[in-house]
PDB file of N, CA and C in Angstrom:
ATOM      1  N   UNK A   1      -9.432   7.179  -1.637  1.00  0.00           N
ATOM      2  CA  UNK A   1      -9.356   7.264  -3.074  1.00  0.00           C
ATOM      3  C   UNK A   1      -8.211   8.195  -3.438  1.00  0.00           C
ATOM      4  N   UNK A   2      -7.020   7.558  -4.358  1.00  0.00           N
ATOM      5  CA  UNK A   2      -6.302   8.766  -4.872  1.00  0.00           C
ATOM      6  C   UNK A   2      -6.459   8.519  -6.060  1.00  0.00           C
ATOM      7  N   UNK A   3      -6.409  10.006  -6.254  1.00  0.00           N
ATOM      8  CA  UNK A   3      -6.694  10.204  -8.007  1.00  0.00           C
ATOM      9  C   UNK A   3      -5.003  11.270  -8.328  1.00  0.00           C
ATOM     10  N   UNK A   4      -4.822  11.388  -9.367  1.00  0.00           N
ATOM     11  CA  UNK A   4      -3.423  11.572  -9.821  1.00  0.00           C
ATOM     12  C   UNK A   4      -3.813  12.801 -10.696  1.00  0.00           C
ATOM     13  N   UNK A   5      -3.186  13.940 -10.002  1.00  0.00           N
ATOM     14  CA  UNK A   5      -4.362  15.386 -10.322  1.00  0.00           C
ATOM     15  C   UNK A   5      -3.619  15.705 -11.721  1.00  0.00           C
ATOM     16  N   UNK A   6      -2.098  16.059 -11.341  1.00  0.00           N
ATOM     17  CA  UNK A   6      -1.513  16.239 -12.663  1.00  0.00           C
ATOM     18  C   UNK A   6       0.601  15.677 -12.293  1.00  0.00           C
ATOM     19  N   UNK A   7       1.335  15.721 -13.338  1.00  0.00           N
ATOM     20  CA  UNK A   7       2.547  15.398 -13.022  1.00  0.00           C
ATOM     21  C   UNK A   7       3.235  16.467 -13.245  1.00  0.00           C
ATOM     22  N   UNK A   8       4.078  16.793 -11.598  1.00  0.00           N
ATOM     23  CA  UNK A   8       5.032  18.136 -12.093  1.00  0.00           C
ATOM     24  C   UNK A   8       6.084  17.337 -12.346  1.00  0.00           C
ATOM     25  N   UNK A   9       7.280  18.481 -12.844  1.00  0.00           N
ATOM     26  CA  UNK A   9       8.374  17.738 -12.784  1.00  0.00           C
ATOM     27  C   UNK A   9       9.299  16.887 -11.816  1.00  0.00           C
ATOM     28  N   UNK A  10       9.145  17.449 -10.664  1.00  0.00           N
ATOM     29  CA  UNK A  10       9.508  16.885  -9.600  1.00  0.00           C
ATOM     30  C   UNK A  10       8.719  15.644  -8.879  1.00  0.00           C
ATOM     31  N   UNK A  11       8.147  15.011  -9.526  1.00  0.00           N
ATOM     32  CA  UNK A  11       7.386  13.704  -8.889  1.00  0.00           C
ATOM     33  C   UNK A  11       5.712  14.452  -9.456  1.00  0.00           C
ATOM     34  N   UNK A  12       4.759  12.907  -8.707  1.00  0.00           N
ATOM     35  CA  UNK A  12       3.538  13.423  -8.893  1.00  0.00           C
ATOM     36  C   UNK A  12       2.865  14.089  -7.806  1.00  0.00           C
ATOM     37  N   UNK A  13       1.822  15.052  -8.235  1.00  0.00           N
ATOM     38  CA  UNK A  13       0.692  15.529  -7.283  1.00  0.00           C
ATOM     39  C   UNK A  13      -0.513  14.998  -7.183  1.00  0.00           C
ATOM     40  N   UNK A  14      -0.700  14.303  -6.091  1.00  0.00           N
ATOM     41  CA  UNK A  14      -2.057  13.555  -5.613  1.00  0.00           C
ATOM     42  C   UNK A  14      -3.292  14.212  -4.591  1.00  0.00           C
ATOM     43  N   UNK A  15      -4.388  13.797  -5.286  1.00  0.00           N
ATOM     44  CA  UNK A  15      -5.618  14.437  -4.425  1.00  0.00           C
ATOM     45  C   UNK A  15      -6.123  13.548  -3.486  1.00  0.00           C
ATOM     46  N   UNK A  16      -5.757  13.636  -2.450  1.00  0.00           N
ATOM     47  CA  UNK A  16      -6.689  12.374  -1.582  1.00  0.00           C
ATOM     48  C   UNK A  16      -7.871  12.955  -0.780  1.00  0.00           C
ATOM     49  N   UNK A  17      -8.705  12.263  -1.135  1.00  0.00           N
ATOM     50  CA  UNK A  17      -9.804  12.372  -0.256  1.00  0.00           C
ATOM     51  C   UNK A  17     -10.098  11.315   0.462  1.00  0.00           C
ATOM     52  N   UNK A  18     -10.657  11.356   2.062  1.00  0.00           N
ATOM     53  CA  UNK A  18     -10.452  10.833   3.242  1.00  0.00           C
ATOM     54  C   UNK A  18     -11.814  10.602   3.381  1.00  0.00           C
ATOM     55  N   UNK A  19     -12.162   9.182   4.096  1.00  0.00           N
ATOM     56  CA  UNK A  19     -13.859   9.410   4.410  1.00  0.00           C
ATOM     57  C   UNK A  19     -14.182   9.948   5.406  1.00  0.00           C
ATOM     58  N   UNK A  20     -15.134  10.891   5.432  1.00  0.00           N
ATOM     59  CA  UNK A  20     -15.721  11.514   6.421  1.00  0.00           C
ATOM     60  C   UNK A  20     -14.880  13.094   6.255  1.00  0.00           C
ATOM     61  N   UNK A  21     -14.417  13.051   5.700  1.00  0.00           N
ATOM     62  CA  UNK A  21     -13.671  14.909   4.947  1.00  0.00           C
ATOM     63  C   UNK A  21     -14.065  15.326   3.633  1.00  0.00           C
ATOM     64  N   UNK A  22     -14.883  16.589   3.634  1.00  0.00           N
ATOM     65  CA  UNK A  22     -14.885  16.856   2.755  1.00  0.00           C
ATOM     66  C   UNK A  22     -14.101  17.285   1.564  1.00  0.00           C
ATOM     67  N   UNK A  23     -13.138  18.297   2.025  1.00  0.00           N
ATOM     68  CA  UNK A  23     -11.683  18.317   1.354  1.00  0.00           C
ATOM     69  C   UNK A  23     -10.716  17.698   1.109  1.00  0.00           C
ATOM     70  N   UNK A  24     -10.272  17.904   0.115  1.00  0.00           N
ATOM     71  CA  UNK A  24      -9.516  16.852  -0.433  1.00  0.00           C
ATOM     72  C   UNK A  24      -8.312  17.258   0.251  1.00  0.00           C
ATOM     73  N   UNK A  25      -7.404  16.387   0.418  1.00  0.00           N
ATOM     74  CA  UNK A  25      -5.678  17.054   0.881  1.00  0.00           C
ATOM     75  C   UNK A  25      -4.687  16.614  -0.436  1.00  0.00           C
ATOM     76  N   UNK A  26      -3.809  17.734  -0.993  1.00  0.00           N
ATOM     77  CA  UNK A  26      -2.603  17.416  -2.078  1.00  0.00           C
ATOM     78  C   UNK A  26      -1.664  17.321  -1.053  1.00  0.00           C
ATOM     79  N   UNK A  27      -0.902  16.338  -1.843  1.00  0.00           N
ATOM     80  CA  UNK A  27       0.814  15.550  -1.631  1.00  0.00           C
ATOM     81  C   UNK A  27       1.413  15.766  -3.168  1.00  0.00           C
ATOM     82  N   UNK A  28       2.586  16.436  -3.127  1.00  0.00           N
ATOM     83  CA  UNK A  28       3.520  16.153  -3.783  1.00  0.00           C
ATOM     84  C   UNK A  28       4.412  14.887  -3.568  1.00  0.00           C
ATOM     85  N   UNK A  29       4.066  13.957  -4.078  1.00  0.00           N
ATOM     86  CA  UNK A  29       5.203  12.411  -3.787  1.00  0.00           C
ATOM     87  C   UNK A  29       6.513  12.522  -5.076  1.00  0.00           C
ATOM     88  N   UNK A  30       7.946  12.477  -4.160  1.00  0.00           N
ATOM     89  CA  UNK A  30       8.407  12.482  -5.242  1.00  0.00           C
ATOM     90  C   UNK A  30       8.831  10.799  -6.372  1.00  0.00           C
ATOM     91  N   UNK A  31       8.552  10.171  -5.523  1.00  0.00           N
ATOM     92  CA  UNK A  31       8.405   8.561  -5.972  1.00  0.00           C
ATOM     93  C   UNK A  31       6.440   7.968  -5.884  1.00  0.00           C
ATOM     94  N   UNK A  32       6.201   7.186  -6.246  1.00  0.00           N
ATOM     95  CA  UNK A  32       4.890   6.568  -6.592  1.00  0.00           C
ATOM     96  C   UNK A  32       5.012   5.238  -5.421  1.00  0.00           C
ATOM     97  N   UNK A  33       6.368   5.109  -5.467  1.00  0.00           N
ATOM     98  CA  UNK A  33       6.655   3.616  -4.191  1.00  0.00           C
ATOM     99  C   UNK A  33       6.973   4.332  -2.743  1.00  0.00           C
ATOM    100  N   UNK A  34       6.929   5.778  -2.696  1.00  0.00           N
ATOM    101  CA  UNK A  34       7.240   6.128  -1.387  1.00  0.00           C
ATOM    102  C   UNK A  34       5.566   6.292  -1.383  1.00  0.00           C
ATOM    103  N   UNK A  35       4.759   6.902  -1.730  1.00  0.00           N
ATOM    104  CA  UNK A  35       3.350   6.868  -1.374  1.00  0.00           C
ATOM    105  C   UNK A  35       2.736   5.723  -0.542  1.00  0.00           C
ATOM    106  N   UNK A  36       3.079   4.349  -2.264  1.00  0.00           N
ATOM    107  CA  UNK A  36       2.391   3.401  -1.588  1.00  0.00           C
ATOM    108  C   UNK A  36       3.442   2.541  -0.048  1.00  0.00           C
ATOM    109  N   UNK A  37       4.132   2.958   0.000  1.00  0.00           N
ATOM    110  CA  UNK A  37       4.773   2.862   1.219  1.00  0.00           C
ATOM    111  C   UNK A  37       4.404   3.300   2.445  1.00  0.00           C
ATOM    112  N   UNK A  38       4.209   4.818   1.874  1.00  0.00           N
ATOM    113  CA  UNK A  38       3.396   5.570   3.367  1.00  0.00           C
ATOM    114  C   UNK A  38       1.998   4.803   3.689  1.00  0.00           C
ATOM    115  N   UNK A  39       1.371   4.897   2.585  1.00  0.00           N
ATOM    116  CA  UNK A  39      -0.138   3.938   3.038  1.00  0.00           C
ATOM    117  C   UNK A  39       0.066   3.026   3.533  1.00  0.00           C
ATOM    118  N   UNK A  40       1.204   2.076   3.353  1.00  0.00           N
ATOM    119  CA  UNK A  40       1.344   0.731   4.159  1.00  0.00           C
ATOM    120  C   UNK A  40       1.218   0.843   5.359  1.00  0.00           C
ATOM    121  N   UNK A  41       2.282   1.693   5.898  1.00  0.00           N
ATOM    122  CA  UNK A  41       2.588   1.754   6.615  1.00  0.00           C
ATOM    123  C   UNK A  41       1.549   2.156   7.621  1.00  0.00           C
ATOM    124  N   UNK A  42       0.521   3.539   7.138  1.00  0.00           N
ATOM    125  CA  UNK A  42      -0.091   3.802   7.962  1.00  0.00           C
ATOM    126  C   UNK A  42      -1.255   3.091   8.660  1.00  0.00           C
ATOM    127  N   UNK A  43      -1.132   2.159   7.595  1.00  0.00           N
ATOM    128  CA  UNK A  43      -2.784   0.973   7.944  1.00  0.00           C
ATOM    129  C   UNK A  43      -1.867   0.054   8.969  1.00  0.00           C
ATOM    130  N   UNK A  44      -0.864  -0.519   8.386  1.00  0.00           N
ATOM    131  CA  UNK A  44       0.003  -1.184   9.889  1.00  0.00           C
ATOM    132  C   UNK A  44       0.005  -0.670  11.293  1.00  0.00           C
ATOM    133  N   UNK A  45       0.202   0.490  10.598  1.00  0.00           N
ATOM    134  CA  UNK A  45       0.193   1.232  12.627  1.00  0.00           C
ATOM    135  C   UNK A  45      -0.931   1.179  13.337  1.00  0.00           C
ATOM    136  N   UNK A  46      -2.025   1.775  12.062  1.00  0.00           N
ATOM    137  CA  UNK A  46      -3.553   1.518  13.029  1.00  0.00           C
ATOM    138  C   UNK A  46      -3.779   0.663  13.343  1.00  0.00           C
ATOM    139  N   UNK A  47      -3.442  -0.726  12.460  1.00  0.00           N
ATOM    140  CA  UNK A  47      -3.690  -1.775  12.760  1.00  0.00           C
ATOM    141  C   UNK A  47      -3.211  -2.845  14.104  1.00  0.00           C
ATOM    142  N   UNK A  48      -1.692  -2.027  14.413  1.00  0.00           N
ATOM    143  CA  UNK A  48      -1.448  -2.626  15.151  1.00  0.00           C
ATOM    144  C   UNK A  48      -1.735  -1.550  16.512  1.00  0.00           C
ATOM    145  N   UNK A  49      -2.365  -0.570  16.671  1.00  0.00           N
ATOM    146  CA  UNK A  49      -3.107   0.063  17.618  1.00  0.00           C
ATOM    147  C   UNK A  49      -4.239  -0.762  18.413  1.00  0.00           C
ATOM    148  N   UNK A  50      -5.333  -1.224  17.232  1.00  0.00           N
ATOM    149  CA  UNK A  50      -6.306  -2.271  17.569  1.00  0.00           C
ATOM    150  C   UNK A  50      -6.466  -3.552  18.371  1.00  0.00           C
ATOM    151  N   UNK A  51      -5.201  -4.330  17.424  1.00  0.00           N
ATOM    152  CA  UNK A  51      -4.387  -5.202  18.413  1.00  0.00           C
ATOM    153  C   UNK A  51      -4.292  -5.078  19.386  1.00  0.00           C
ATOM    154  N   UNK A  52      -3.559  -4.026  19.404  1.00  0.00           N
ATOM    155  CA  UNK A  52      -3.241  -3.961  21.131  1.00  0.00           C
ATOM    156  C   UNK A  52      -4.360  -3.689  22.269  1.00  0.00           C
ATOM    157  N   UNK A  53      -5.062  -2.531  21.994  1.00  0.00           N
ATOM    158  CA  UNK A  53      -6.481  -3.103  22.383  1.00  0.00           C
ATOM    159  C   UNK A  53      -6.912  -4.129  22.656  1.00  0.00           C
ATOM    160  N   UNK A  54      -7.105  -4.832  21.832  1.00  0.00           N
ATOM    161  CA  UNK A  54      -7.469  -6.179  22.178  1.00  0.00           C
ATOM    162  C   UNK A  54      -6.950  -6.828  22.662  1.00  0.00           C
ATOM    163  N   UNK A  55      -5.658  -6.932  22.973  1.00  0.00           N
ATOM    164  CA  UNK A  55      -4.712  -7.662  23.634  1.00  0.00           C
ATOM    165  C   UNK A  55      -4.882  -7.289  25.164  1.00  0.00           C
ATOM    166  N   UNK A  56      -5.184  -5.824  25.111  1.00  0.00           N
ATOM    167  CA  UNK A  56      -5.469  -5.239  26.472  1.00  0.00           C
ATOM    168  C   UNK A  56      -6.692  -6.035  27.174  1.00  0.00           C
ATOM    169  N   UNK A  57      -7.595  -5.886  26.061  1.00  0.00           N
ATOM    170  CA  UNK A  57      -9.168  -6.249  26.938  1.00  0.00           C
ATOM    171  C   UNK A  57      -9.510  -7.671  26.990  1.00  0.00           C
ATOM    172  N   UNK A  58      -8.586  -8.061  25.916  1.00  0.00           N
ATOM    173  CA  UNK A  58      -8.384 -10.140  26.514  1.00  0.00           C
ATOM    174  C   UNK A  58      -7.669 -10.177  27.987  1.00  0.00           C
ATOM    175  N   UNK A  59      -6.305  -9.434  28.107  1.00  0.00           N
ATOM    176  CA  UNK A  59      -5.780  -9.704  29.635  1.00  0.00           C
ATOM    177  C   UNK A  59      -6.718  -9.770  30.743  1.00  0.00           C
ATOM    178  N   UNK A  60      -7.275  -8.437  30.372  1.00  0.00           N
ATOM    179  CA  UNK A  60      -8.354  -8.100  31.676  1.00  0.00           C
ATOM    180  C   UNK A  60      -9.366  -9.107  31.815  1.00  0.00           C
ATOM    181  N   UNK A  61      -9.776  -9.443  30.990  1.00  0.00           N
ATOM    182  CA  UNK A  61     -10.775 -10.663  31.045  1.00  0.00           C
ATOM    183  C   UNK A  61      -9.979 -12.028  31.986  1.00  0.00           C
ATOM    184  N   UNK A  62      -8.928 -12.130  31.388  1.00  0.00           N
ATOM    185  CA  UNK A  62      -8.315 -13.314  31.814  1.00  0.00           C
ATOM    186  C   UNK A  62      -8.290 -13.221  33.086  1.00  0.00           C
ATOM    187  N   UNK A  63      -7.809 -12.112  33.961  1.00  0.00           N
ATOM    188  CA  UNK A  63      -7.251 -12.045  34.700  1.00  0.00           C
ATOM    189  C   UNK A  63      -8.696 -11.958  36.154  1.00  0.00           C
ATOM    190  N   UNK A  64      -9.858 -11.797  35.133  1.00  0.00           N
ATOM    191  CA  UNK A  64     -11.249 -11.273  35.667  1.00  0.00           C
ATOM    192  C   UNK A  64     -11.580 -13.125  35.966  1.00  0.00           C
ATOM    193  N   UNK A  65     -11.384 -14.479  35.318  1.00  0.00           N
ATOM    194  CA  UNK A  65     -11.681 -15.169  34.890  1.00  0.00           C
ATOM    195  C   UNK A  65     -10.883 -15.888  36.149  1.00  0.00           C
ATOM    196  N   UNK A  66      -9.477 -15.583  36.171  1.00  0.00           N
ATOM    197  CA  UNK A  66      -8.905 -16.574  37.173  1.00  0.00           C
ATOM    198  C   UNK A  66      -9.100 -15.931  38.547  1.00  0.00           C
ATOM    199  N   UNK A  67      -9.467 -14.636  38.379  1.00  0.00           N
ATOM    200  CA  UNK A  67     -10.154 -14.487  39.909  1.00  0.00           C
ATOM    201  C   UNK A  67     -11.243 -15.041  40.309  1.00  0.00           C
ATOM    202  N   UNK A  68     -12.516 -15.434  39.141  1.00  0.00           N
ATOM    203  CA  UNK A  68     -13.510 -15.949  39.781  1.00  0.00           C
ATOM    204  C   UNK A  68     -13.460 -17.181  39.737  1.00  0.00           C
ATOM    205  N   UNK A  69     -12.573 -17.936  39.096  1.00  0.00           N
ATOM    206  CA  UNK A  69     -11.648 -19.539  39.778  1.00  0.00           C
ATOM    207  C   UNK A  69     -11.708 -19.604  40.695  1.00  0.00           C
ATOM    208  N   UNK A  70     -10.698 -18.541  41.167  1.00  0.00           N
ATOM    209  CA  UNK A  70     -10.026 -18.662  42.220  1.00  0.00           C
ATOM    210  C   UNK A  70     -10.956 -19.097  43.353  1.00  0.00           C
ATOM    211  N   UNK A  71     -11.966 -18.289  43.582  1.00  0.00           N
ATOM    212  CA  UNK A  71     -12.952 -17.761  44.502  1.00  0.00           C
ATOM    213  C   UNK A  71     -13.872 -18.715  44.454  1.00  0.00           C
ATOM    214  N   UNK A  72     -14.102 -19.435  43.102  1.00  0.00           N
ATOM    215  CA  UNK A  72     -15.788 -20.938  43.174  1.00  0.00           C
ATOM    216  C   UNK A  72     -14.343 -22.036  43.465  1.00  0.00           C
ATOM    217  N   UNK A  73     -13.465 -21.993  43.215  1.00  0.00           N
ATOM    218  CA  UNK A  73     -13.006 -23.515  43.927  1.00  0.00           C
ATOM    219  C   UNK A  73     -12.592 -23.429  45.117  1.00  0.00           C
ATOM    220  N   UNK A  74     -12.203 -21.904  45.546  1.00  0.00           N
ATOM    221  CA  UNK A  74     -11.985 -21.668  47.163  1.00  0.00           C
ATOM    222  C   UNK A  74     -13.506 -22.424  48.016  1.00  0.00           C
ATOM    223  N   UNK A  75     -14.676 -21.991  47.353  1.00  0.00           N
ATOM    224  CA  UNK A  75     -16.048 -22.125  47.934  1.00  0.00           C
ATOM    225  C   UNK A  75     -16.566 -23.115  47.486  1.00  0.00           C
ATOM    226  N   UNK A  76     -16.254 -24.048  46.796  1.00  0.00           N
ATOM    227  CA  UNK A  76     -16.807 -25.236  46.288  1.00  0.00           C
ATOM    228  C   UNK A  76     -16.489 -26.276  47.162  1.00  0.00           C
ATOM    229  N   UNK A  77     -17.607 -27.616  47.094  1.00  0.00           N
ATOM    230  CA  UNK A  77     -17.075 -28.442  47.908  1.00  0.00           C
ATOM    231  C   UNK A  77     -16.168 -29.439  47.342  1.00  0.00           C
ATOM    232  N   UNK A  78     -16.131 -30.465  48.274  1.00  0.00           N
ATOM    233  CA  UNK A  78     -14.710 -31.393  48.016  1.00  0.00           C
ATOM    234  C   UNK A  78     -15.372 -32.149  46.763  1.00  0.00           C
ATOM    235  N   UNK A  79     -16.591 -32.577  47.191  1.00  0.00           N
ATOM    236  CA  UNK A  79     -16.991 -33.497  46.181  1.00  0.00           C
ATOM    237  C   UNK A  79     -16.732 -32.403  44.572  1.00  0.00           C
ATOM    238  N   UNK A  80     -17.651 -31.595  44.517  1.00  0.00           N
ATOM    239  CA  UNK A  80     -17.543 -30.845  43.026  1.00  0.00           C
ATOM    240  C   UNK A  80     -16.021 -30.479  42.354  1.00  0.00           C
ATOM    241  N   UNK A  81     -15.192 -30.409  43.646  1.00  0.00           N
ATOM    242  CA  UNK A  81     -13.885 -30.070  42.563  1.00  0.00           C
ATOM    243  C   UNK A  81     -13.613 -31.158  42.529  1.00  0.00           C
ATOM    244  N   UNK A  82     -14.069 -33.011  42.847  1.00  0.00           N
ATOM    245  CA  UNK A  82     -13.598 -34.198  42.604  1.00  0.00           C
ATOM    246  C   UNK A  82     -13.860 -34.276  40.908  1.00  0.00           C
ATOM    247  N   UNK A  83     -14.851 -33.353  40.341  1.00  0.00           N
ATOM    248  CA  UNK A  83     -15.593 -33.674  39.589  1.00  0.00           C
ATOM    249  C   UNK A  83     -15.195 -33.523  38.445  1.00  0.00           C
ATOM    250  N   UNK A  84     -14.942 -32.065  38.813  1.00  0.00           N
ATOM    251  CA  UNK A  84     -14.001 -31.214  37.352  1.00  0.00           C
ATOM    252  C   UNK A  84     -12.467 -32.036  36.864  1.00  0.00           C
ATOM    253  N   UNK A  85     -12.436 -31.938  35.964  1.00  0.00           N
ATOM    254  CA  UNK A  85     -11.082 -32.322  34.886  1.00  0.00           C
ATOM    255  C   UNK A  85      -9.917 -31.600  35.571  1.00  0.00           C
ATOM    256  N   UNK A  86      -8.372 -32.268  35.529  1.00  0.00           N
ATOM    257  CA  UNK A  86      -7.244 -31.598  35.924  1.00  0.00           C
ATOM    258  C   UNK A  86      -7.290 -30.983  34.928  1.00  0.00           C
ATOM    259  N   UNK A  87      -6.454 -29.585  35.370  1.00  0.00           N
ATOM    260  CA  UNK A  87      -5.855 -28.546  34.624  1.00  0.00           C
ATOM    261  C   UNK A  87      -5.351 -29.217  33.354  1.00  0.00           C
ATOM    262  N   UNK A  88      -5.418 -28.785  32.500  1.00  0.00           N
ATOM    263  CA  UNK A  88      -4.415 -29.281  31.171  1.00  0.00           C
ATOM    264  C   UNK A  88      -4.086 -31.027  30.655  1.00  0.00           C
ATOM    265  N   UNK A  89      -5.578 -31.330  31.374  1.00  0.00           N
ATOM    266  CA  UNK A  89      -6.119 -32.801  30.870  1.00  0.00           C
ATOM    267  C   UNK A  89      -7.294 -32.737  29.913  1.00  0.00           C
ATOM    268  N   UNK A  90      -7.213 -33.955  28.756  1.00  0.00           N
ATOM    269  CA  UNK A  90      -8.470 -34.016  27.743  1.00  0.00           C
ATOM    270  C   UNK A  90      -9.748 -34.885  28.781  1.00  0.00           C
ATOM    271  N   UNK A  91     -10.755 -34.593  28.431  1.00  0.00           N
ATOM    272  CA  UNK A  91     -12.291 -35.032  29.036  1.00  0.00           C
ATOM    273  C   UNK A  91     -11.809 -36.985  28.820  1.00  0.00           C
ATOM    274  N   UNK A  92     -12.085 -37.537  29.508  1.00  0.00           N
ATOM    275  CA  UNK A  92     -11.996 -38.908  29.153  1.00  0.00           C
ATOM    276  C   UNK A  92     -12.505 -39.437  27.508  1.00  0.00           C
ATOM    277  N   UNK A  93     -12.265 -40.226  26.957  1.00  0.00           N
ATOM    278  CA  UNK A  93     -13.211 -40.348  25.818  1.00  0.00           C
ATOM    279  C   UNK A  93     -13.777 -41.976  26.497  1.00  0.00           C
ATOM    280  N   UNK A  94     -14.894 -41.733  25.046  1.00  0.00           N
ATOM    281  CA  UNK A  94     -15.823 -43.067  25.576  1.00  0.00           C
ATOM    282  C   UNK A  94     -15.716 -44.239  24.883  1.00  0.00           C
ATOM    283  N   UNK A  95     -15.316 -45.187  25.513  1.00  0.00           N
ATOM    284  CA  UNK A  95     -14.803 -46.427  24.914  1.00  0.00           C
ATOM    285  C   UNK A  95     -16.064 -47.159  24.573  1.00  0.00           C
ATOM    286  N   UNK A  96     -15.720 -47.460  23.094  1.00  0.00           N
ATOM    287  CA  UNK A  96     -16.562 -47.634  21.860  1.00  0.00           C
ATOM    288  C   UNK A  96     -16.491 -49.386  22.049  1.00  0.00           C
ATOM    289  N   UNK A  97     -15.717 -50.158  22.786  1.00  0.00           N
ATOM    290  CA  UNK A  97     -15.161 -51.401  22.581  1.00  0.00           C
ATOM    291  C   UNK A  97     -14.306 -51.935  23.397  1.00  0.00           C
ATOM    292  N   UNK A  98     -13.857 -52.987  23.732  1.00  0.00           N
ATOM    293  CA  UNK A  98     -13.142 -53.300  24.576  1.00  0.00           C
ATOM    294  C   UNK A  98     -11.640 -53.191  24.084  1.00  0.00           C
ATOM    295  N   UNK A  99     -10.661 -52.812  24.374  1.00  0.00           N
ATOM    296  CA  UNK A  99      -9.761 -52.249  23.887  1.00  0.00           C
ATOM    297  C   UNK A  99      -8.334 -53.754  23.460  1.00  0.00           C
ATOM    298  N   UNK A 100      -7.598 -53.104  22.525  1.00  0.00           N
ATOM    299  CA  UNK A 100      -7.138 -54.157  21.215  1.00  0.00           C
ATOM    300  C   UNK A 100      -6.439 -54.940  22.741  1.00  0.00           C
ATOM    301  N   UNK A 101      -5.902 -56.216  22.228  1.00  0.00           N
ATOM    302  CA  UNK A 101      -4.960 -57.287  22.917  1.00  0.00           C
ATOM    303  C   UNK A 101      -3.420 -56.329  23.108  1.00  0.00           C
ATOM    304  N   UNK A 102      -2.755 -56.684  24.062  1.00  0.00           N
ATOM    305  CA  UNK A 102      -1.222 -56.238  24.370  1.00  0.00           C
ATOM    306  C   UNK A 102      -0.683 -57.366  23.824  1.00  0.00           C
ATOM    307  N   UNK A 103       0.453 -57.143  22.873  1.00  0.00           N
ATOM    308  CA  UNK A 103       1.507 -58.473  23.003  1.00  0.00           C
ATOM    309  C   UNK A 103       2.656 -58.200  23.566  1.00  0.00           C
TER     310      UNK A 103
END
C-alpha cells in the first residue's frame, strides 16, 4: 500500500507499508514514474527468481525421469518394448470406416 504522506518541493514523500512489517518505510521519489518503475521492476526480479526455480526443479525431474527410462527399457522384455509407441509418434487412431477411394 502507498499512501502519499505529503509533497515537498523536491518530488513526493511516500509511506509504504510492507506485509508482514509493522513500520512503515518513507521514500522521497523525485518523479511518480520512477517509483512506479521501481515497483515494476522489483516484482519482475522476484518473479523471475521463481521461474528459475522452477525451471531448476522441472530439469531435475526430467533428468530423474530419463534415468528411470533408461533403466525399465534396459530391464524390460523384447516383447513389452514391442509394445510401447516410437519416440515422437501419435498413438494409432481408430478407424471409424473403411478409408476414402485413391484416384
Amino acid at each position: 500500500m502507498i499512501d502519499v504522506a505529503q509533497k515537498p518541493n523536491h518530488g513526493c514523500l511516500y509511506e509504504i507499508r510492507q506485509k508482514g512489517q509493522r513500520e512503515p518505510c518513507y521514500v522521497v521519489v523525485p518523479d511518480t514514474k520512477d517509483l512506479v518503475k521501481s515497483h515494476l521492476m522489483f516484482a519482475v526480479r522476484e518473479e523471475v527468481e521463481v521461474l528459475k526455480e522452477r525451471i531448476a526443479e522441472l530439469m531435475e525431474r526430467i533428468n530423474q525421469l530419463e534415468v528411470e527410462n533408461t533403466y525399465l527399457r534396459a530391464h524390460a522384455s523384447q516383447d513389452t518394448l514391442a509394445q510401447l509407441p516410437a519416440a515422437g509418434s501419435k498413438p494409432a487412431a481408430q478407424a471409424q470406416g473403411p478409408p476414402p477411394p485413391v484416384s
